[in-house]
C-alpha atoms as a PDB file:
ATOM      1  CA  UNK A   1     125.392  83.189  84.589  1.00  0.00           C
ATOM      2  CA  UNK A   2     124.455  82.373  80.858  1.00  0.00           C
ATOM      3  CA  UNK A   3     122.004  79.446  82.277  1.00  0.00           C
ATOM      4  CA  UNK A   4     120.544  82.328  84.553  1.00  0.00           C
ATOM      5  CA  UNK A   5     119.766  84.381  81.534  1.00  0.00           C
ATOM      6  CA  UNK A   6     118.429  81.612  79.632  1.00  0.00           C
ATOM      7  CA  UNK A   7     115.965  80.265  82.479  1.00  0.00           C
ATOM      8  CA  UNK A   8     114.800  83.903  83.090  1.00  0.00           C
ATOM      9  CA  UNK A   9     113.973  84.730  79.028  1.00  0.00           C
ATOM     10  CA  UNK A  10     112.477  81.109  78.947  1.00  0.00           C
ATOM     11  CA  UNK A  11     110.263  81.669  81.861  1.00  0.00           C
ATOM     12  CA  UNK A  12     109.447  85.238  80.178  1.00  0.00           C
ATOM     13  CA  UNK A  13     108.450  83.881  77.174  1.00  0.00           C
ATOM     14  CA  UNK A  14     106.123  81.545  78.304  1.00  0.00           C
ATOM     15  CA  UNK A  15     104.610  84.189  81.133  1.00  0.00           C
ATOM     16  CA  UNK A  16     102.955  87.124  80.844  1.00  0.00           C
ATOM     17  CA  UNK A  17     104.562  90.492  82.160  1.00  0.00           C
ATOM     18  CA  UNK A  18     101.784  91.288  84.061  1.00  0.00           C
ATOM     19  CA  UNK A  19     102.073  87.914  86.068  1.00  0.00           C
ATOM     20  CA  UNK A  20     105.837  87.444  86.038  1.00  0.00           C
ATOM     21  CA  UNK A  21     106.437  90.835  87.002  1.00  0.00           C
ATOM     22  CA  UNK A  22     105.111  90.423  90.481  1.00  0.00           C
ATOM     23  CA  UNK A  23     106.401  86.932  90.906  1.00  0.00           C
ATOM     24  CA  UNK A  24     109.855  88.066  90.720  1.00  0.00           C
ATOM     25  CA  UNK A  25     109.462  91.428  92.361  1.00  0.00           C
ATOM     26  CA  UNK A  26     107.468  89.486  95.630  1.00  0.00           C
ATOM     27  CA  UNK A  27     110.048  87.053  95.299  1.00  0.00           C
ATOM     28  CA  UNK A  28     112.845  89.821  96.001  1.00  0.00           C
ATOM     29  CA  UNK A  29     110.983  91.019  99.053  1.00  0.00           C
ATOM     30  CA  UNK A  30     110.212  87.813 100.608  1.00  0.00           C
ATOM     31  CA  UNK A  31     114.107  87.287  99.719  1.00  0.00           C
ATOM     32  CA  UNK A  32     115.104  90.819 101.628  1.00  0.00           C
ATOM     33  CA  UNK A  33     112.795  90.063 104.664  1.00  0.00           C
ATOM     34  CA  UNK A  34     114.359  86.623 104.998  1.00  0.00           C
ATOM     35  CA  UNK A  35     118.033  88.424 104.771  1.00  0.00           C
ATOM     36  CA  UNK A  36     116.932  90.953 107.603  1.00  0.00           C
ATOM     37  CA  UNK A  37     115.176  88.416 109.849  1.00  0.00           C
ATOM     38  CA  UNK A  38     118.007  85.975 109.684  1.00  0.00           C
ATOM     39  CA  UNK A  39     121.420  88.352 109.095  1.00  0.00           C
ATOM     40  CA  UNK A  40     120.466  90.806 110.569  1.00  0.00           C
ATOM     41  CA  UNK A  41     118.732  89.893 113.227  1.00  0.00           C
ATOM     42  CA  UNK A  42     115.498  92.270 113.172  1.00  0.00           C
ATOM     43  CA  UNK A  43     112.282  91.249 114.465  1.00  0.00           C
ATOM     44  CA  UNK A  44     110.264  88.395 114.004  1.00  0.00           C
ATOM     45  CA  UNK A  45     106.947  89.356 114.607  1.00  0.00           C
ATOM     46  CA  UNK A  46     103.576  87.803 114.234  1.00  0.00           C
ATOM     47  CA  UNK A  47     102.272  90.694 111.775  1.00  0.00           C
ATOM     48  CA  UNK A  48     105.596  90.481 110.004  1.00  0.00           C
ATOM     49  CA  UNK A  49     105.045  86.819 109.731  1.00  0.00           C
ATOM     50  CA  UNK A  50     101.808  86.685 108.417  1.00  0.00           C
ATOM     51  CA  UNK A  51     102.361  89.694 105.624  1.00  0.00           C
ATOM     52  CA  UNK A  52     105.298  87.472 104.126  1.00  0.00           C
ATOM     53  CA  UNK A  53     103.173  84.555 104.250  1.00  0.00           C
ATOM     54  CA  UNK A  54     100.224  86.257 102.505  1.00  0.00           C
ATOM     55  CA  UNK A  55     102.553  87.853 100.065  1.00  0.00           C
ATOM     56  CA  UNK A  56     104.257  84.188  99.244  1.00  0.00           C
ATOM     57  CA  UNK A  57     100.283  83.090  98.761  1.00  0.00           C
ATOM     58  CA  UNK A  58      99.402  86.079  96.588  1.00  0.00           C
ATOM     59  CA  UNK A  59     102.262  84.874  94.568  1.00  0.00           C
ATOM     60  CA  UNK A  60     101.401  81.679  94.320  1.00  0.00           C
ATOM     61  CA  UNK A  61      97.916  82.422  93.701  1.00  0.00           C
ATOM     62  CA  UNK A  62      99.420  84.843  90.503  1.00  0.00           C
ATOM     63  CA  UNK A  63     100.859  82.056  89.192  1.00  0.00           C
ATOM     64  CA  UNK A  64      98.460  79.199  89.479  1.00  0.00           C
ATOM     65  CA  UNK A  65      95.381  81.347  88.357  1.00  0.00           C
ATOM     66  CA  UNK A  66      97.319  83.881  86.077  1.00  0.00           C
END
């Protein structure tokens, strides 16, 4: 839990809060629609699909060019 801490404040410091701010909150909802699609079994769909996957570029993209 301490090396948690210490990887999140290191990646902080070295970020800025308007990039790393939507890295980790897209992260989280990637995270929750991956829960739901594969615990919980709710749908799959193509649109549902492609949002993720445009959200998980959009992060990317905040990160690369940010």
């Amino acid at each position: 839990m301490i090396y948690d801490a210490k990887v999140t404040l290191n990646f902080n410091y070295y970020n800025r809060l308007g990039t790393v701010y939507p890295v980790w909150t897209g992260i989280g909802a990637v995270g929750a629609v991956l829960v739901g699609i594969f615990f919980f079994n709710e749908p799959a769909t193509f649109w549902r699909i492609f949002f993720i996957t445009t959200l998980i570029l959009s992060i990317i993209g905040l990160k690369v060019l940010g």
